[in-house]
Protein backbone atom coordinates (compact mmCIF):
# COMPACT_ATOMS: atom_id res chain seq x y z
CA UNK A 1 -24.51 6.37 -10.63
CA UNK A 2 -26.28 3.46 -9.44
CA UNK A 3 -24.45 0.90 -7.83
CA UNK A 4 -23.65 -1.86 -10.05
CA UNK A 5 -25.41 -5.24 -9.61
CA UNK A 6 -23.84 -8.47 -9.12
CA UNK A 7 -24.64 -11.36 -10.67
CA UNK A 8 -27.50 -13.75 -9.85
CA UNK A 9 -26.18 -16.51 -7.12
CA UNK A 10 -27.46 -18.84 -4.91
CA UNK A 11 -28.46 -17.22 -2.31
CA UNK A 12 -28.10 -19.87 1.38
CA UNK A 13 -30.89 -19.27 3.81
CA UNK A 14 -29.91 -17.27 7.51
CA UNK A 15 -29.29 -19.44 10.47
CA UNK A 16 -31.14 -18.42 14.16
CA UNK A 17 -27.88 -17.33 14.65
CA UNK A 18 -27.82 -15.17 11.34
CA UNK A 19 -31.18 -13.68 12.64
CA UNK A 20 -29.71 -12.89 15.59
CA UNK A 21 -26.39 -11.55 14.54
CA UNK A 22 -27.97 -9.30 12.06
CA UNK A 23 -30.87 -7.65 13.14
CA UNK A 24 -29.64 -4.08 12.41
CA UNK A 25 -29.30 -4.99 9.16
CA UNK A 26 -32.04 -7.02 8.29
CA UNK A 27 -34.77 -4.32 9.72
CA UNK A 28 -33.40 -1.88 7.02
CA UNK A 29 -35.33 -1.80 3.93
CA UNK A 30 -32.70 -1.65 1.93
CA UNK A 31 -30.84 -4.98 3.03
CA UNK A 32 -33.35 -6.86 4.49
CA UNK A 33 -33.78 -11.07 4.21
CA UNK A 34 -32.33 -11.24 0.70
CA UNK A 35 -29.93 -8.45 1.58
CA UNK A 36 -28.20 -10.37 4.25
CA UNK A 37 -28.69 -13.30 1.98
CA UNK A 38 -26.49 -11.69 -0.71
CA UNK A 39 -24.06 -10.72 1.65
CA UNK A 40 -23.59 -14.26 3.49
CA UNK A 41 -23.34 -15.89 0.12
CA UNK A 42 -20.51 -13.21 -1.45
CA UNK A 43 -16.87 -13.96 -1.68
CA UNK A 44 -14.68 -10.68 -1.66
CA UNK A 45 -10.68 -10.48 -2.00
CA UNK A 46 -8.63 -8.40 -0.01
CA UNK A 47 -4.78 -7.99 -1.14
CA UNK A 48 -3.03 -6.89 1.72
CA UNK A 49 -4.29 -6.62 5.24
CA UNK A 50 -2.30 -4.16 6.33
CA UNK A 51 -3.40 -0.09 7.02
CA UNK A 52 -5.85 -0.91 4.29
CA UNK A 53 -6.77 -4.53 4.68
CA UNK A 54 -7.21 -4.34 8.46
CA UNK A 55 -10.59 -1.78 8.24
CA UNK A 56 -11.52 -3.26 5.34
CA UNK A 57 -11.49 -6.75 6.36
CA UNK A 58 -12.97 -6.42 9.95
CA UNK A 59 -16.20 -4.64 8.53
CA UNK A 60 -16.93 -6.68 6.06
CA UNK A 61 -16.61 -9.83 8.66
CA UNK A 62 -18.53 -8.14 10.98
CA UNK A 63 -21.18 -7.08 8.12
CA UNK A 64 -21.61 -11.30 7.00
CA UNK A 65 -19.66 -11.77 4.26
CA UNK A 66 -19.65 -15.51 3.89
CA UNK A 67 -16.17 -16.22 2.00
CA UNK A 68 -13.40 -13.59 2.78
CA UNK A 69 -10.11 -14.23 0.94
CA UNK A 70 -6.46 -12.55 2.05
CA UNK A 71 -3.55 -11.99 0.15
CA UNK A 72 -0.75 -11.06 1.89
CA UNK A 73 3.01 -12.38 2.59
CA UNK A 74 4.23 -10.05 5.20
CA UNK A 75 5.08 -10.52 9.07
CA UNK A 76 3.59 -7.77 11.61
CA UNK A 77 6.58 -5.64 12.10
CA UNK A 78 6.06 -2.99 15.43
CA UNK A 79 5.93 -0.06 12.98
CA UNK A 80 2.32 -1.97 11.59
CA UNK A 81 0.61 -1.20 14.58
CA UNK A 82 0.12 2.66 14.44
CA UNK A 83 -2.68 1.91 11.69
CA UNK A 84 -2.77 -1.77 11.12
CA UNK A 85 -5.81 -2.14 13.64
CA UNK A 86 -6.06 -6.02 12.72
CA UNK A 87 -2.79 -6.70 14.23
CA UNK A 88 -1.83 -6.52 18.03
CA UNK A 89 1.75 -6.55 20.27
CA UNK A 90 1.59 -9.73 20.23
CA UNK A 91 1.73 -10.64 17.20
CA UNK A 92 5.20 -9.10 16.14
CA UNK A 93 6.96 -11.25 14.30
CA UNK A 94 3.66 -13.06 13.24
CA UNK A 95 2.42 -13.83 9.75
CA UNK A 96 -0.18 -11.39 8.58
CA UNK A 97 -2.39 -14.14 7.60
CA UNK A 98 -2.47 -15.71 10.59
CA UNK A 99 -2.76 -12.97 12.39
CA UNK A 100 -5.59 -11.22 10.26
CA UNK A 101 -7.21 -14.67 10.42
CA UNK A 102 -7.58 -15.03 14.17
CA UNK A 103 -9.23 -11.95 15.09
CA UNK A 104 -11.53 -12.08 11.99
CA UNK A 105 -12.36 -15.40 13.14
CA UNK A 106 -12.92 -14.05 16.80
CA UNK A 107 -15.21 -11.06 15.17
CA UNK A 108 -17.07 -13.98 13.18
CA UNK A 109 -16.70 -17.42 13.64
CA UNK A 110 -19.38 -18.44 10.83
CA UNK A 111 -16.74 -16.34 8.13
CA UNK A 112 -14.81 -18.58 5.66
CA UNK A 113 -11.37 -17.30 5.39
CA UNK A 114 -9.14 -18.03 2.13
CA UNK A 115 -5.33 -17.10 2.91
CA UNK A 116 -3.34 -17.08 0.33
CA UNK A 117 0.11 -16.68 1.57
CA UNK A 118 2.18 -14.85 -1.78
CA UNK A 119 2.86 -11.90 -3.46
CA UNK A 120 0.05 -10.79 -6.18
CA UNK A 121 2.31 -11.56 -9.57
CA UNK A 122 1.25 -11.52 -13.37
CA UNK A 123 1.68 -15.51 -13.00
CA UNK A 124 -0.61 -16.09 -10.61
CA UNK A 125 -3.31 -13.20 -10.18
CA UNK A 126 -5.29 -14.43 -12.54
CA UNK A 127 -5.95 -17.95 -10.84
CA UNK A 128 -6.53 -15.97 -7.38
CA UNK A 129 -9.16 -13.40 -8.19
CA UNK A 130 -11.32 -15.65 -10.71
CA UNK A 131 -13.05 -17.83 -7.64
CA UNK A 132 -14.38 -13.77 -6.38
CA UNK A 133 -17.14 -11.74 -6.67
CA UNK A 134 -15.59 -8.53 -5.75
CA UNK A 135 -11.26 -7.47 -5.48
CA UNK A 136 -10.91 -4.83 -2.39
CA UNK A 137 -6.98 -3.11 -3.31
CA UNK A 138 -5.22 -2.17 -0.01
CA UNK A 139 -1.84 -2.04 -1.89
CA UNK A 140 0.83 0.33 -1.81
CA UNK A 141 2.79 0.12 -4.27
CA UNK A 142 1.95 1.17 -8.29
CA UNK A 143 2.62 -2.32 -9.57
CA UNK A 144 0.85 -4.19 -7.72
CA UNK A 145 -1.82 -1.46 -8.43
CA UNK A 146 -1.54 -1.92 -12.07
CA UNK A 147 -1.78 -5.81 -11.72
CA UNK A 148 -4.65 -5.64 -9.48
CA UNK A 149 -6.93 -3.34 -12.47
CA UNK A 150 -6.08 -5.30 -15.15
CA UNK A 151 -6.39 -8.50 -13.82
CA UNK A 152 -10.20 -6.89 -13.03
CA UNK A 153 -10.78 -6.42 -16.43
CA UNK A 154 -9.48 -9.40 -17.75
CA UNK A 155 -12.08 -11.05 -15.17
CA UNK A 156 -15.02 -8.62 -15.02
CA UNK A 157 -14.31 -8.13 -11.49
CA UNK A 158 -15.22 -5.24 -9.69
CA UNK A 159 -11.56 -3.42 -8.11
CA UNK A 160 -12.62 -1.27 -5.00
CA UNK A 161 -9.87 1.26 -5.19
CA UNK A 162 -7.85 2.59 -2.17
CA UNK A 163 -4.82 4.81 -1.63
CA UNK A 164 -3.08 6.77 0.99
CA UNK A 165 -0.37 8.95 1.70
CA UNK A 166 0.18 11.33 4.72
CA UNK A 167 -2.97 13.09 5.70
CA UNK A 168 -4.80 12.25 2.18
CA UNK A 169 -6.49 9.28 0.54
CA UNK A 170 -8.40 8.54 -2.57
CA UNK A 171 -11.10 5.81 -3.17
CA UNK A 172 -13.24 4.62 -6.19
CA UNK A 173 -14.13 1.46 -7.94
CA UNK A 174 -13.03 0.68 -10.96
CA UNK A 175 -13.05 -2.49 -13.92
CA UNK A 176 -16.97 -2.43 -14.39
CA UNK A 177 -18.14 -2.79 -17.52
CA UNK A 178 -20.08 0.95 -17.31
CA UNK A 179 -17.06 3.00 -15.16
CA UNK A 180 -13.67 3.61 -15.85
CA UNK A 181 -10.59 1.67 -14.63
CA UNK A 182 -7.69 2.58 -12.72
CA UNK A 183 -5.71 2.89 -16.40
CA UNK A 184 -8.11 5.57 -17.67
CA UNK A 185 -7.51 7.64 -14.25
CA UNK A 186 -2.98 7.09 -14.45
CA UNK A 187 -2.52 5.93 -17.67
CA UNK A 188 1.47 5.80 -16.91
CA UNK A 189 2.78 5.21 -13.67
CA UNK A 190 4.80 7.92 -11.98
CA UNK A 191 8.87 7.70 -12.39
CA UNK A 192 10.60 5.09 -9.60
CA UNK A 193 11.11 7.20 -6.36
CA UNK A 194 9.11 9.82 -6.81
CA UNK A 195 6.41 8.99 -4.87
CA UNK A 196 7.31 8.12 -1.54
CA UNK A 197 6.65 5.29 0.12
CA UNK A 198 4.20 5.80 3.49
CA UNK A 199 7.72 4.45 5.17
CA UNK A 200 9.61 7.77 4.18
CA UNK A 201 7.14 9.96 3.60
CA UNK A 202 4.51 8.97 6.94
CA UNK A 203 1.04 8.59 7.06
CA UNK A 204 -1.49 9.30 9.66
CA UNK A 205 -2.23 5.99 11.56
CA UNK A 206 -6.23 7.05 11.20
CA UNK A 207 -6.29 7.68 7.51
CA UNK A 208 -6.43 4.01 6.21
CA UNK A 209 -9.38 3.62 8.97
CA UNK A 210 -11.25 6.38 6.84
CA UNK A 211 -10.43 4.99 3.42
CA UNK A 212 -10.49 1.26 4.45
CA UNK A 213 -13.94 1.65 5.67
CA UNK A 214 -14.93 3.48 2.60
CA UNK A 215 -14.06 0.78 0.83
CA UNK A 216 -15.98 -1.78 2.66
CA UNK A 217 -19.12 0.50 2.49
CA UNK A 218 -18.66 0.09 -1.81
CA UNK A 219 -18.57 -3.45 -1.71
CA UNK A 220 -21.34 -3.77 0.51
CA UNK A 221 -23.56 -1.52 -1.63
CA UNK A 222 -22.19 -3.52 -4.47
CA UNK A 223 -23.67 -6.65 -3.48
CA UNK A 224 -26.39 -4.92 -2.25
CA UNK A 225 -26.98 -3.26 -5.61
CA UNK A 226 -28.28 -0.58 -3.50
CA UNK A 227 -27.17 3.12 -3.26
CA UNK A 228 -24.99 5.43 -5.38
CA UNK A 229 -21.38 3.40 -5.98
CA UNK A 230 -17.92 5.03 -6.64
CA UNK A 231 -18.23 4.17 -10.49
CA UNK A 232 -17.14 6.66 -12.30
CA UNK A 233 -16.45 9.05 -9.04
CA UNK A 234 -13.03 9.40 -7.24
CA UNK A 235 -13.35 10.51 -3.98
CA UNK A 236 -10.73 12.23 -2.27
CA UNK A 237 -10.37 12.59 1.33
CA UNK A 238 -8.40 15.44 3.09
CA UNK A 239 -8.15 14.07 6.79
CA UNK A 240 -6.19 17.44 7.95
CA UNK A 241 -8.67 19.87 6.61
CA UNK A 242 -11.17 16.81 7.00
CA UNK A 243 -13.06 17.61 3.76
CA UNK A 244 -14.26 15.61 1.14
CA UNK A 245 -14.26 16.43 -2.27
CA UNK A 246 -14.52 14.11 -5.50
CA UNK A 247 -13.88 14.02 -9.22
CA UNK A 248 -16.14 12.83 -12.29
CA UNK A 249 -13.94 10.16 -13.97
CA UNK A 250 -14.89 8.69 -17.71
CA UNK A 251 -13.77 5.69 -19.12
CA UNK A 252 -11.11 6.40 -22.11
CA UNK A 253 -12.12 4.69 -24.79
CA UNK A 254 -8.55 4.56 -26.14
CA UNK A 255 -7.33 2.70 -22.76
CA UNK A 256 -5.02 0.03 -23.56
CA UNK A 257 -6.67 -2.35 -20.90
CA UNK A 258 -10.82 -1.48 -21.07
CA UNK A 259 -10.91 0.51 -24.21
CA UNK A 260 -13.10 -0.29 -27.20
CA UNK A 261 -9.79 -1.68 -29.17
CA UNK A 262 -7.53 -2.64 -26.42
CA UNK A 263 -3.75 -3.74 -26.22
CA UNK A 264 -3.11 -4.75 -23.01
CA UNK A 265 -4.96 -8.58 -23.08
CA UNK A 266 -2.90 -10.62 -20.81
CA UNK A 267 -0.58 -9.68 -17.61
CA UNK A 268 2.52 -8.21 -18.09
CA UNK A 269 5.65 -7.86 -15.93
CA UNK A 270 4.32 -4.54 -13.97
CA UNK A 271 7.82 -4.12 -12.18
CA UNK A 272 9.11 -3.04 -16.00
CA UNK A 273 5.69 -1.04 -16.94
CA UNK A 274 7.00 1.05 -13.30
CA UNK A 275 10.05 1.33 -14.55
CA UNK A 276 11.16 -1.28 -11.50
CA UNK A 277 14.22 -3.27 -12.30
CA UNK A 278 16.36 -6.03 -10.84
CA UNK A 279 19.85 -4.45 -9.33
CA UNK A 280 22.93 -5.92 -10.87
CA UNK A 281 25.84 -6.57 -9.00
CA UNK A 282 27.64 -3.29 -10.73
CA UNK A 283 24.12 -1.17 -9.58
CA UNK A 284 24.27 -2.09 -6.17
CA UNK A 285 27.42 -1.06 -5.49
CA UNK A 286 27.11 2.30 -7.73
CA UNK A 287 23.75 3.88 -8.31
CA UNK A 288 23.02 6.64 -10.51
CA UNK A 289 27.15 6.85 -10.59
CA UNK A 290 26.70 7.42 -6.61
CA UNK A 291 28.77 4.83 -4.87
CA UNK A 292 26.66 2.75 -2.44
CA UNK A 293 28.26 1.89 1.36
CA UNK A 294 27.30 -1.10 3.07
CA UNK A 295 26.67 -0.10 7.26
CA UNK A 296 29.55 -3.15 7.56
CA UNK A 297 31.55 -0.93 5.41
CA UNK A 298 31.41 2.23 7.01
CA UNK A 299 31.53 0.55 10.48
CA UNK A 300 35.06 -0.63 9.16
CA UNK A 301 36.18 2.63 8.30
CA UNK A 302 35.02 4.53 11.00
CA UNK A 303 36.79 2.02 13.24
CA UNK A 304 40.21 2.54 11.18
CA UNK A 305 39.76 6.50 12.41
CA UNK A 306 39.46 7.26 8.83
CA UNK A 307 38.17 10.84 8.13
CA UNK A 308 34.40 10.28 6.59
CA UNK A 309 31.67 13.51 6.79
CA UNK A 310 28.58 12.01 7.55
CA UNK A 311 25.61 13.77 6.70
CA UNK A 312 22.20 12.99 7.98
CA UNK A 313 19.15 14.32 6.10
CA UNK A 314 16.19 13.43 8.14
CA UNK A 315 14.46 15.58 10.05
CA UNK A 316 14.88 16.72 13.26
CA UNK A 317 12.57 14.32 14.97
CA UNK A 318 13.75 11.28 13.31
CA UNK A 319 17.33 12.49 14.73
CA UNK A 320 15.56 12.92 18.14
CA UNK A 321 14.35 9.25 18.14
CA UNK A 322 17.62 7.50 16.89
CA UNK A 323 20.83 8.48 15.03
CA UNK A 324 24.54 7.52 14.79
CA UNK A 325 26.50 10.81 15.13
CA UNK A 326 26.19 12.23 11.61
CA UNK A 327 26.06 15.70 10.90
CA UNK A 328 22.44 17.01 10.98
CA UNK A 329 21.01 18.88 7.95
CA UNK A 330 18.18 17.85 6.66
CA UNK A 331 17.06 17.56 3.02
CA UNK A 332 15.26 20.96 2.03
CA UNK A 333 17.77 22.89 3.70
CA UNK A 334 20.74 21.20 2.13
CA UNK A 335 20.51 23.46 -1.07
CA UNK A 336 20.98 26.62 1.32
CA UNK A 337 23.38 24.94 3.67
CA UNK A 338 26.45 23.33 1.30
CA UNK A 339 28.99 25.40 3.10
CA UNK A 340 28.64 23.51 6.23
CA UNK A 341 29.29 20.04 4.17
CA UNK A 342 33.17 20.15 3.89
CA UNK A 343 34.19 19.61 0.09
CA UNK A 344 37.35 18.55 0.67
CA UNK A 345 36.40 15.49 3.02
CA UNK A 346 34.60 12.13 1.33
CA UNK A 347 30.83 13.10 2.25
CA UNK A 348 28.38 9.89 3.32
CA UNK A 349 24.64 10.76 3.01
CA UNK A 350 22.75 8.79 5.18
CA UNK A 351 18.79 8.84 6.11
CA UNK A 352 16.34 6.55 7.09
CA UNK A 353 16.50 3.65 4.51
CA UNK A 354 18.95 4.78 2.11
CA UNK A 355 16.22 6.97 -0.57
CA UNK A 356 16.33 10.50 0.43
CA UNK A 357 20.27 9.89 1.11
CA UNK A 358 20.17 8.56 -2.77
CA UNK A 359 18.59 11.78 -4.10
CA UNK A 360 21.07 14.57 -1.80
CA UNK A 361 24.15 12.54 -3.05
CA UNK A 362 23.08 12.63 -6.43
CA UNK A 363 22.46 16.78 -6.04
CA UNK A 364 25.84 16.99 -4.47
CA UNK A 365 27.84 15.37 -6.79
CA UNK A 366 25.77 17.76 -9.37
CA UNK A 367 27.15 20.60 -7.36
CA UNK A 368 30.52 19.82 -7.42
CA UNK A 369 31.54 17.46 -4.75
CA UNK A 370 34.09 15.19 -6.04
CA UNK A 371 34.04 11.93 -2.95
CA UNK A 372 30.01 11.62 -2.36
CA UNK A 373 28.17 7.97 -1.26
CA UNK A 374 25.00 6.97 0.19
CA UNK A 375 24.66 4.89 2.76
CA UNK A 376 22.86 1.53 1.58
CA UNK A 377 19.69 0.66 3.67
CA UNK A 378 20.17 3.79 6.05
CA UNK A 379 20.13 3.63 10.15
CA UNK A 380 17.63 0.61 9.34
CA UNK A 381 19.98 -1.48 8.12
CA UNK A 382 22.96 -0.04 10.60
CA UNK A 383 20.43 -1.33 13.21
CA UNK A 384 19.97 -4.53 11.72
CA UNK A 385 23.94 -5.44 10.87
CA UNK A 386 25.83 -2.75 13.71
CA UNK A 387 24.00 -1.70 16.64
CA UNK A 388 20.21 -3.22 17.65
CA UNK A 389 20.47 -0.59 20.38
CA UNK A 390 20.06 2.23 17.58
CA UNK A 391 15.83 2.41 17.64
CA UNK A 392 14.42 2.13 14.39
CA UNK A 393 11.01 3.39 13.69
């Protein structure tokens, strides 16, 4: 499929500088004068600049994009810097923003660059993407995925379409008026939890370098309108086996969002479409019926000598790099191993954030163990609120 045209803009003339800056470009048929023309006078949107955002955003500043807007509300935590290749040490503690904006700014001096310093919500999307040509998605999260489409389609605004997890990624572009949109592909979003986030499940730090440049190639070629686009393709990417294979996608004419009779015509609270809801005071404190302990809590109890069974069930590794004396077993080989977990003792599950703990205590109590609870917030938060000495990662 041919990549989609943008619109007709004004089109500002190259600078000596420009000339200069650009050669490689300008000397290919394809791009040439009016090429880098198009390119100085597009606006693109990238939500997030993280593992995503960083590729994503450098290329296209170093490629001329004249107007280069960021959403993102974040600060650079140490744990960014594995993948987030727009980010440095220094900059710990940092806003995103400001931090993405500096070294874009160092790449390109000539870019214009839009922060906008929130979270993407149904309130505000809208007003955000409507001043751009083209939406780049370096999310992570399904709601914000969902928000990101349909605000597209509402707009007529091209969404170039990235994902990651582990060692595999998936890119496309959705919302034109000819391809599918990110609705026709998941038309429900997957149950809370069982997707892992990259935080507990990992991702390799070079992966969002593949995809994120992918997706700066698509939005190129769309304002270009050169070259065969994404529309209607999904490409997936394999980084372990490194192959690349993709899949035809058609637009469902019964989607609720870009179907020929559709439903969906304004933003709606995506947190509720994911199933996503606000905690109550009773839910924090029991979860699924599974009792949730504050790290303050069991700190207080373990000082009182009382006689707790805690039960870590990360991997090996993760107990390698940091841990706080619970017993190892981690969570495939629980099923096989409940005779090492004491039934008569009150059993704390604990992991790396509190999520895989959630889903053992939940099994145990299934298989019969009367006093279960999961650690809250997991050796993250015991760093945090007990021991900074206890390396989180």
């Amino acid at each position: 499929m041919m990549a989609t045209t943008m619109e007709p803009i004004p089109l500002p003339e190259l600078t000596t500088d420009d000339l200069s800056r650009y050669s490689r470009h300008i000397i290919l048929p394809e791009v040439g004068m009016e090429g880098q023309r198009k390119l100085k006078a597009a606006k693109v949107l990238c939500v997030g600049t993280g593992g995503l955002g960083s590729p994503l955003a450098f290329y296209l500043a170093a490629a001329g994009i004249g107007t280069l807007g960021l959403v993102d509300f974040d600060v650079v935590d140490a744990s960014n810097l594995q993948r987030q290749i727009i980010h440095s040490t220094k900059d710990i503690g940092r806003k995103k923003l400001d931090s993405a904006e500096e070294k874009l700014k160092a790449l390109n001096p000539a870019l214009n660059v839009v922060k906008h310093e929130t979270m993407l919500t149904s309130a505000n999307a809208l007003e955000i993407l409507k001043d751009y040509d083209i939406v780049a998605d370096g999310t992570d999260n399904f709601p914000t995925r969902y928000l990101v489409n349909d605000a597209c389609v509402l707009l007529g605004k091209p969404n170039v379409y990235g994902s990651i997890f582990r060692f595999e990624g998936q890119a496309s572009i959705f919302a034109t008026e000819a391809g599918p949109c990110y609705r026709c592909l998941y038309p429900e979003p997957p149950p809370p939890g069982l997707v892992p986030s990259c935080a507990e499940g990992g991702v390799l730090g070079i992966l969002p370098g593949l995809v994120g440049v992918i997706q700066a190639t698509e939005a190129i070629k769309l304002i270009l309108g050169k070259g065969d686009s994404l529309v209607g393709r999904l490409l997936l990417v394999d980084a372990l086996g490194m192959r690349f294979r993709e899949l035809k996608l058609r637009k469902n004419p019964d989607c609720p969002v870009c179907g020929k009779h559709p439903t969906v015509t304004q933003l709606i609270d995506y947190q509720q479409f994911c199933g996503i809801h606000p905690e109550t005071k009773e839910e924090k404190s029991l979860k699924n019926g599974i009792p949730q302990l504050s790290v303050k809590e069991l700190k207080q109890r373990l000082d009182a000598g009382e006689d707790v069974f805690i039960l870590d069930v990360r991997e090996p590794y993760e107990y390698q790099i940091a841990n706080i004396g619970g017993t190892l077993i981690p969570q495939n080989d629980v099923p096989q191993r409940l005779a090492e977990i004491d039934r008569e003792r009150e059993v704390v599950v604990q992991c790396r954030s509190g999520a895989r703990s959630q889903r053992i205590a939940e099994f145990l109590k299934q298989s019969g163990y009367a006093k279960v609870a999961n650690l809250a917030g997991g050796i993250l938060a015991w760093s945090d609120e007990i021991d900074p000495s206890v390396r989180k990662y």
